[in-house]
N, C-alpha and C. Protein backbone atom coordinates (compact mmCIF):
# COMPACT_ATOMS: atom_id res chain seq x y z
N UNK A 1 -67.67 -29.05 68.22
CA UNK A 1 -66.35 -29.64 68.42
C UNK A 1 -65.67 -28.89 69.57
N UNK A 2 -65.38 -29.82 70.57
CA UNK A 2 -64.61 -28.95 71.92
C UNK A 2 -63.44 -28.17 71.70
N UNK A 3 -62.46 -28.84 70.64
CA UNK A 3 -60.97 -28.21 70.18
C UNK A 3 -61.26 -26.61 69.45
N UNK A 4 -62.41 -27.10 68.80
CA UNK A 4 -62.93 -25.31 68.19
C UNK A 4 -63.18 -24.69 69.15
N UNK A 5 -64.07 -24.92 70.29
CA UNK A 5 -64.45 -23.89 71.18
C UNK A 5 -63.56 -23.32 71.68
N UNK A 6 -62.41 -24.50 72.21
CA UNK A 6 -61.25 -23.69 73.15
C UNK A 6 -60.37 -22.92 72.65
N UNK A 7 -60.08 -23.14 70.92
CA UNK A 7 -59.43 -22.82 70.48
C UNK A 7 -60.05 -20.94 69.82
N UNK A 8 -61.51 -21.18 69.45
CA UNK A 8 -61.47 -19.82 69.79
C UNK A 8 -61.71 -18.93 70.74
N UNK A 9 -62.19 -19.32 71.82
CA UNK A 9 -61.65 -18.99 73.12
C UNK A 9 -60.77 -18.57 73.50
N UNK A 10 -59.64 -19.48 73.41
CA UNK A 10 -58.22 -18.44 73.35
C UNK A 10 -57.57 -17.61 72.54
N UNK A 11 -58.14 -17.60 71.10
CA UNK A 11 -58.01 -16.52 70.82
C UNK A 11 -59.04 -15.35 70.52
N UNK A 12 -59.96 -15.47 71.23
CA UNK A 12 -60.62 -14.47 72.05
C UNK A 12 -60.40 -13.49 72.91
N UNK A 13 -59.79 -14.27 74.05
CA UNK A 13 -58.48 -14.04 74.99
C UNK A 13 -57.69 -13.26 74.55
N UNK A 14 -56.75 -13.54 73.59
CA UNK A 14 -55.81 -12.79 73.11
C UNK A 14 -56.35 -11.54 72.22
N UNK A 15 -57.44 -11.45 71.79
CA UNK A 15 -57.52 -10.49 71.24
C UNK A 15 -57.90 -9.39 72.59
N UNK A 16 -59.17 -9.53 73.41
CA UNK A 16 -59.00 -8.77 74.17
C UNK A 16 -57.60 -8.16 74.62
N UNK A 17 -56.72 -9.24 74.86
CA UNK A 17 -55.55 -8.55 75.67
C UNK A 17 -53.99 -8.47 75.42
N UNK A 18 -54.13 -8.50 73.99
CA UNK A 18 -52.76 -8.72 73.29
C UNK A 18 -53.03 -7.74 72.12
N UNK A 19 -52.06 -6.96 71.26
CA UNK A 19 -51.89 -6.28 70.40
C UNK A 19 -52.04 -7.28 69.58
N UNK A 20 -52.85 -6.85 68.32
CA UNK A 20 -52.96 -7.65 67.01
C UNK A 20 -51.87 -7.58 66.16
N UNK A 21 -50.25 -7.00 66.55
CA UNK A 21 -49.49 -7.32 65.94
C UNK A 21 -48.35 -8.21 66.99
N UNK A 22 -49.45 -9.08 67.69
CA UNK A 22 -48.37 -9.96 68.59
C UNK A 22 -48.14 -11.66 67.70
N UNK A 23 -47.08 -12.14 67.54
CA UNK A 23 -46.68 -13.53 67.33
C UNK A 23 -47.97 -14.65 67.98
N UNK A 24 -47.90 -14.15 69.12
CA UNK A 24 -48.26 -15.82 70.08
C UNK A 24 -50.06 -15.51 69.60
N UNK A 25 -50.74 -13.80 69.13
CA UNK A 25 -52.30 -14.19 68.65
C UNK A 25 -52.28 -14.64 66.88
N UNK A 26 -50.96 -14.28 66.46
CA UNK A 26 -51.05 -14.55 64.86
C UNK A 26 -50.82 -16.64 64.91
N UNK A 27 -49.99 -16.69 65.87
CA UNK A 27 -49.83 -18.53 65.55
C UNK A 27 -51.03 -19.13 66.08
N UNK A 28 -51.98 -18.77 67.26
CA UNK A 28 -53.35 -18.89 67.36
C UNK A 28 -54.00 -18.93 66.26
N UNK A 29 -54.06 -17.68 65.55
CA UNK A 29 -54.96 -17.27 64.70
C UNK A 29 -54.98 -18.70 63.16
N UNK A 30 -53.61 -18.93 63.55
CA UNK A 30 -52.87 -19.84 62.33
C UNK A 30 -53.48 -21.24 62.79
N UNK A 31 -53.36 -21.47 63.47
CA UNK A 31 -53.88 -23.32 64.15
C UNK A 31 -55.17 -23.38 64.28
N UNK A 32 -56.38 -21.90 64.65
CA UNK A 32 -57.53 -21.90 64.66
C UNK A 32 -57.75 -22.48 63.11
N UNK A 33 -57.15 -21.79 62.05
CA UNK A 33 -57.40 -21.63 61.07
C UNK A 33 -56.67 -23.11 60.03
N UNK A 34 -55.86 -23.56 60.37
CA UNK A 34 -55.62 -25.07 59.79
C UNK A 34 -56.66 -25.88 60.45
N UNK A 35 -56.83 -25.83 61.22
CA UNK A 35 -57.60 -26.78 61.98
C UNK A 35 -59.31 -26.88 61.61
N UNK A 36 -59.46 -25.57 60.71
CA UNK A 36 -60.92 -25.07 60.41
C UNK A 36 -60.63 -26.12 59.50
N UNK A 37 -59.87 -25.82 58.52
CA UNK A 37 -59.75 -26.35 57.11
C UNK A 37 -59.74 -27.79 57.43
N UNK A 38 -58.96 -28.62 58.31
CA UNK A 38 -59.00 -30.28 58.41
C UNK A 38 -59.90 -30.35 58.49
N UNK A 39 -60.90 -29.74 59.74
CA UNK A 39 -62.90 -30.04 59.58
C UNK A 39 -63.66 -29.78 58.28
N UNK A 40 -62.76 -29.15 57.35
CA UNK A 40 -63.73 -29.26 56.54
C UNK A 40 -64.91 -27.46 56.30
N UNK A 41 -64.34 -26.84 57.27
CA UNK A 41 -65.01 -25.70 57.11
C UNK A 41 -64.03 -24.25 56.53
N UNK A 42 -64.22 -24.41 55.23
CA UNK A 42 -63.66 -23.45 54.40
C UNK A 42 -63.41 -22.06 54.52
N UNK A 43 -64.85 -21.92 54.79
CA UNK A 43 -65.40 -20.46 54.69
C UNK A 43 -64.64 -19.69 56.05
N UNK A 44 -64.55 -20.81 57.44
CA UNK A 44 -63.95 -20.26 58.53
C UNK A 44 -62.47 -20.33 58.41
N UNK A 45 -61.82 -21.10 58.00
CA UNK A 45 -60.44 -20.98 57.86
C UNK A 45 -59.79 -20.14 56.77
N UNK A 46 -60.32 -19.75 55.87
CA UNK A 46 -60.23 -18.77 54.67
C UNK A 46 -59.96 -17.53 55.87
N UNK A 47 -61.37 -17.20 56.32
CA UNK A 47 -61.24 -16.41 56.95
C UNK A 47 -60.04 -16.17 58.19
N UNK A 48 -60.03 -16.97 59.03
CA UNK A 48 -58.88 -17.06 59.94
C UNK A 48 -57.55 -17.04 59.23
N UNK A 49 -57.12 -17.54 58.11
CA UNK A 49 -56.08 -17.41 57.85
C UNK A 49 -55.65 -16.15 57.24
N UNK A 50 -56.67 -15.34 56.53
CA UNK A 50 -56.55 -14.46 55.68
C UNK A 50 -56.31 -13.27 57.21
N UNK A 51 -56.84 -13.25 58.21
CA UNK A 51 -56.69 -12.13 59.47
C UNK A 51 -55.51 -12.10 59.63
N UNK A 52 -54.94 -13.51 59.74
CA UNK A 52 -53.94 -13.92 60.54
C UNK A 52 -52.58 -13.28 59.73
N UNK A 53 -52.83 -13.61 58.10
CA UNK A 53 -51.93 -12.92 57.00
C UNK A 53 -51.86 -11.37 57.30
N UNK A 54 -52.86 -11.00 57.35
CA UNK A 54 -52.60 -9.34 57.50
C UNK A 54 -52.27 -8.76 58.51
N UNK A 55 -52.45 -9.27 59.62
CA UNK A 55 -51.81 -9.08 61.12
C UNK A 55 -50.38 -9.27 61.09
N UNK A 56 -49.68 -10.54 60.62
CA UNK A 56 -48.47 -10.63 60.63
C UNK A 56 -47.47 -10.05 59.61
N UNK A 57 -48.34 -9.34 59.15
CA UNK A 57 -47.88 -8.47 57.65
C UNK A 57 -47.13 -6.98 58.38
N UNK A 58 -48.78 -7.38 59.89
CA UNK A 58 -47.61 -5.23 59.93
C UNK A 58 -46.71 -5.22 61.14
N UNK A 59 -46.23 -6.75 61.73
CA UNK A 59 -45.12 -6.47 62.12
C UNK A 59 -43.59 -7.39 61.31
N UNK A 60 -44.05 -8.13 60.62
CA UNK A 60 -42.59 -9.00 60.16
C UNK A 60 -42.39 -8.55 58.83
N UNK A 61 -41.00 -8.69 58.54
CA UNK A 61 -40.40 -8.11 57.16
C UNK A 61 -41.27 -8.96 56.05
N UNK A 62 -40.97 -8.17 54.93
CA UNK A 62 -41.87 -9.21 53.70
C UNK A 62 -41.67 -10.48 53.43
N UNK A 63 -40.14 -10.98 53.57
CA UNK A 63 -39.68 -12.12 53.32
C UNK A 63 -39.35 -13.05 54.18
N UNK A 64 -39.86 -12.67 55.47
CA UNK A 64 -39.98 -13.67 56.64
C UNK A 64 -40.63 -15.07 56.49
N UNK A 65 -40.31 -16.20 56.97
CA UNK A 65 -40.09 -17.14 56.79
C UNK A 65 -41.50 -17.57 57.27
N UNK A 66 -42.26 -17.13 58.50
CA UNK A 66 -43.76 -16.99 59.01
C UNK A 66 -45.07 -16.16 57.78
N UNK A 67 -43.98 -15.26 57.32
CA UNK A 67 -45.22 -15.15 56.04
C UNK A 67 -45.46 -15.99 55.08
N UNK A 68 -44.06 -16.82 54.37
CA UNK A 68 -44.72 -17.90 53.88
C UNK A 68 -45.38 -18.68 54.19
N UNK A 69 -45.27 -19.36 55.41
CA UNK A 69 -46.01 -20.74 55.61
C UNK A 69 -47.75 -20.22 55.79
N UNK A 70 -47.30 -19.00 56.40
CA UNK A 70 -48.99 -18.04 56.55
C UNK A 70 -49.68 -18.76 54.75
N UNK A 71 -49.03 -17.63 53.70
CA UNK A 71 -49.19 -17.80 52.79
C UNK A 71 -49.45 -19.06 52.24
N UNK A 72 -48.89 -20.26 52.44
CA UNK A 72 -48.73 -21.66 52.15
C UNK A 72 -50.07 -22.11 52.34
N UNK A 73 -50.38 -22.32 53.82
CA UNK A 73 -51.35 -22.43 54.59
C UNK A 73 -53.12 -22.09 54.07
N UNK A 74 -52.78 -20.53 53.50
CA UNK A 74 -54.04 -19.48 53.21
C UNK A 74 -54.32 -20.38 51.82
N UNK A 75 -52.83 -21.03 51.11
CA UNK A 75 -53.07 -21.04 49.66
C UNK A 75 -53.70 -22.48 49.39
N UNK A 76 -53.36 -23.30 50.68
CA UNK A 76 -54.04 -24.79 50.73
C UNK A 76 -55.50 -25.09 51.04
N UNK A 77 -56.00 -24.06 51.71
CA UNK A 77 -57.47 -23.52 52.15
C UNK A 77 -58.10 -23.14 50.61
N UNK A 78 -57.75 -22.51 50.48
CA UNK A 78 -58.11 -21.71 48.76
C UNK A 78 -58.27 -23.04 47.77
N UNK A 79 -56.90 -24.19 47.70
CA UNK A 79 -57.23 -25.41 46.99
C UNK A 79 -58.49 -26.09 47.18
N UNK A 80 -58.54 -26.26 48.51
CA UNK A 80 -59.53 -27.02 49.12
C UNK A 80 -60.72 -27.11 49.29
N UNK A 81 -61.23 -25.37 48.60
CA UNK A 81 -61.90 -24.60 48.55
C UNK A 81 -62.19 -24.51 46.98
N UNK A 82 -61.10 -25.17 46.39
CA UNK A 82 -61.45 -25.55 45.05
C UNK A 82 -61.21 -24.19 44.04
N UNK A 83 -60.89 -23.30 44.58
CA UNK A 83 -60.55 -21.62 44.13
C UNK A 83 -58.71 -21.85 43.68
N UNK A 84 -58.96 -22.31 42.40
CA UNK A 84 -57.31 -22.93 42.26
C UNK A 84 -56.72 -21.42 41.63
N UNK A 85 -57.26 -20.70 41.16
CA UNK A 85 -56.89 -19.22 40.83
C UNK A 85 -56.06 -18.13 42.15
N UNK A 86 -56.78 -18.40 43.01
CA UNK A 86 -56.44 -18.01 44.40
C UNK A 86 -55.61 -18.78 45.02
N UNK A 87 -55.43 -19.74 44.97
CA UNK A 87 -54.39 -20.68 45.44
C UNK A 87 -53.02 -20.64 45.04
N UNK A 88 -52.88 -20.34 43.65
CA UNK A 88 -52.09 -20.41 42.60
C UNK A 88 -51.30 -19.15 43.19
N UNK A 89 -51.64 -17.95 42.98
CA UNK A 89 -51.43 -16.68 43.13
C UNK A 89 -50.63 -16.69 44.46
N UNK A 90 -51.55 -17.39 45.68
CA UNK A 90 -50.76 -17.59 47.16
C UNK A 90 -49.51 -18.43 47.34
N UNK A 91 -49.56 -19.64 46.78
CA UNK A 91 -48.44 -20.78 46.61
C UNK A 91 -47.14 -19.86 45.25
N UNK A 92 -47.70 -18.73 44.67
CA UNK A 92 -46.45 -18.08 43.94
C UNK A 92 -45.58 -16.94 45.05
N UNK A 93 -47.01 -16.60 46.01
CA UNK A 93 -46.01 -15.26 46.61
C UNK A 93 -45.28 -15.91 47.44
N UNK A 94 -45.82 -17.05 48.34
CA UNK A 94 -44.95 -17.77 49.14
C UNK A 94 -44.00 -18.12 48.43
N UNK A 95 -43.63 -19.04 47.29
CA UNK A 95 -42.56 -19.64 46.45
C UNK A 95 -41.52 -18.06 46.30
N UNK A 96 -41.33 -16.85 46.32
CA UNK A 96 -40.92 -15.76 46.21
C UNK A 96 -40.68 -15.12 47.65
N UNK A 97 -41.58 -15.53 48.28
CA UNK A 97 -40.37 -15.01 50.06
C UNK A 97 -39.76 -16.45 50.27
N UNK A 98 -39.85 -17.65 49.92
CA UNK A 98 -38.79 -18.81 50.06
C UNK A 98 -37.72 -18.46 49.23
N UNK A 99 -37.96 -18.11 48.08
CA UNK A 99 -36.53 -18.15 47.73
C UNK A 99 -35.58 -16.72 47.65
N UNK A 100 -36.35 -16.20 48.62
CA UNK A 100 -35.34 -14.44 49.02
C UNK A 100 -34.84 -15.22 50.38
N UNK A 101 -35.58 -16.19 50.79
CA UNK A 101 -34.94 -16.55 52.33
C UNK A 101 -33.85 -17.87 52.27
N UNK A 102 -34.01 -18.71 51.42
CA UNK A 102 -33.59 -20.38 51.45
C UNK A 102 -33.21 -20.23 50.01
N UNK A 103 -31.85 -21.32 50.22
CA UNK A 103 -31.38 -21.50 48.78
C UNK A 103 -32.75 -22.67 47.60
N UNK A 104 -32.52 -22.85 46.47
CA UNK A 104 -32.97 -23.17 45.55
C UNK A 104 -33.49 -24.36 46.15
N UNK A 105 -32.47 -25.29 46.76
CA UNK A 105 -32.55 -26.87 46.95
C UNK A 105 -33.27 -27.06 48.19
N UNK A 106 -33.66 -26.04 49.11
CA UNK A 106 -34.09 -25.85 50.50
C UNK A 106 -35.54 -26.78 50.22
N UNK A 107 -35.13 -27.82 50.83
CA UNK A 107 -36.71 -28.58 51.29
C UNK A 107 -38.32 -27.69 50.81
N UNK A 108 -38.06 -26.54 51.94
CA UNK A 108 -39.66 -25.77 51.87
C UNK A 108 -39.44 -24.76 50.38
N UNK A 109 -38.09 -24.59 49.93
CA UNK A 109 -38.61 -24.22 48.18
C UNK A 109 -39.10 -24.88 47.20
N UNK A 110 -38.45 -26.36 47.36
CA UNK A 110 -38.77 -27.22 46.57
C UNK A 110 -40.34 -28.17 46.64
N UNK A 111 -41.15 -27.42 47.92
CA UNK A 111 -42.00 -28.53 48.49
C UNK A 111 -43.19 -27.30 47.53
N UNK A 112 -42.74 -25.93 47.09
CA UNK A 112 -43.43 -25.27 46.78
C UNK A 112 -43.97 -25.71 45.11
């Protein structure tokens, strides 16, 4: 698939030449990694998302609004993946930095 190649390509790119606690290689790391999961390849987007979680872990506060959807994201891979134990666990920590960030009625609490 050409969109995979380029896409890890550039973040190839960025890893050579960007700090692994930069934004613009963690939202890479994030689209490599949804995009695994729409194809259908688990095992690679598990993985990409789970990097991408711990990278953006050691520069943004706990309850940042990018760790959930990280989280969201990691926890829809995990469904899909049929690992509803792991999923469960991810879709709770996210549901817990949404609602330290967004009131009760907030769209992305309630979508949790």
């Amino acid at each position: 698939d050409k969109a995979i190649n380029i896409m890890q390509q550039c973040v190839g790119i960025q890893k050579q030449h960007l700090p692994t606690s930069r934004r613009d290689l963690c939202a890479s790391l994030n689209n490599l990694g949804l995009y695994y999961a729409e194809k259908g390849m688990l095992h690679e987007a598990i993985g990409t998302l789970e990097e991408c979680l711990a990278s953006i872990r050691t520069f943004l506060p706990p309850e940042h609004p990018d760790i959930g959807m990280t989280l969201w994201n990691l926890g829809n891979a995990y469904k899909k993946a049929k690992n509803v134990v792991k999923a469960t666990k991810l879709f709770r920590e996210c549901l817990s930095v949404r609602e330290k960030r967004l009131h009760a009625t907030h769209p992305d609490v309630i979508a949790v």
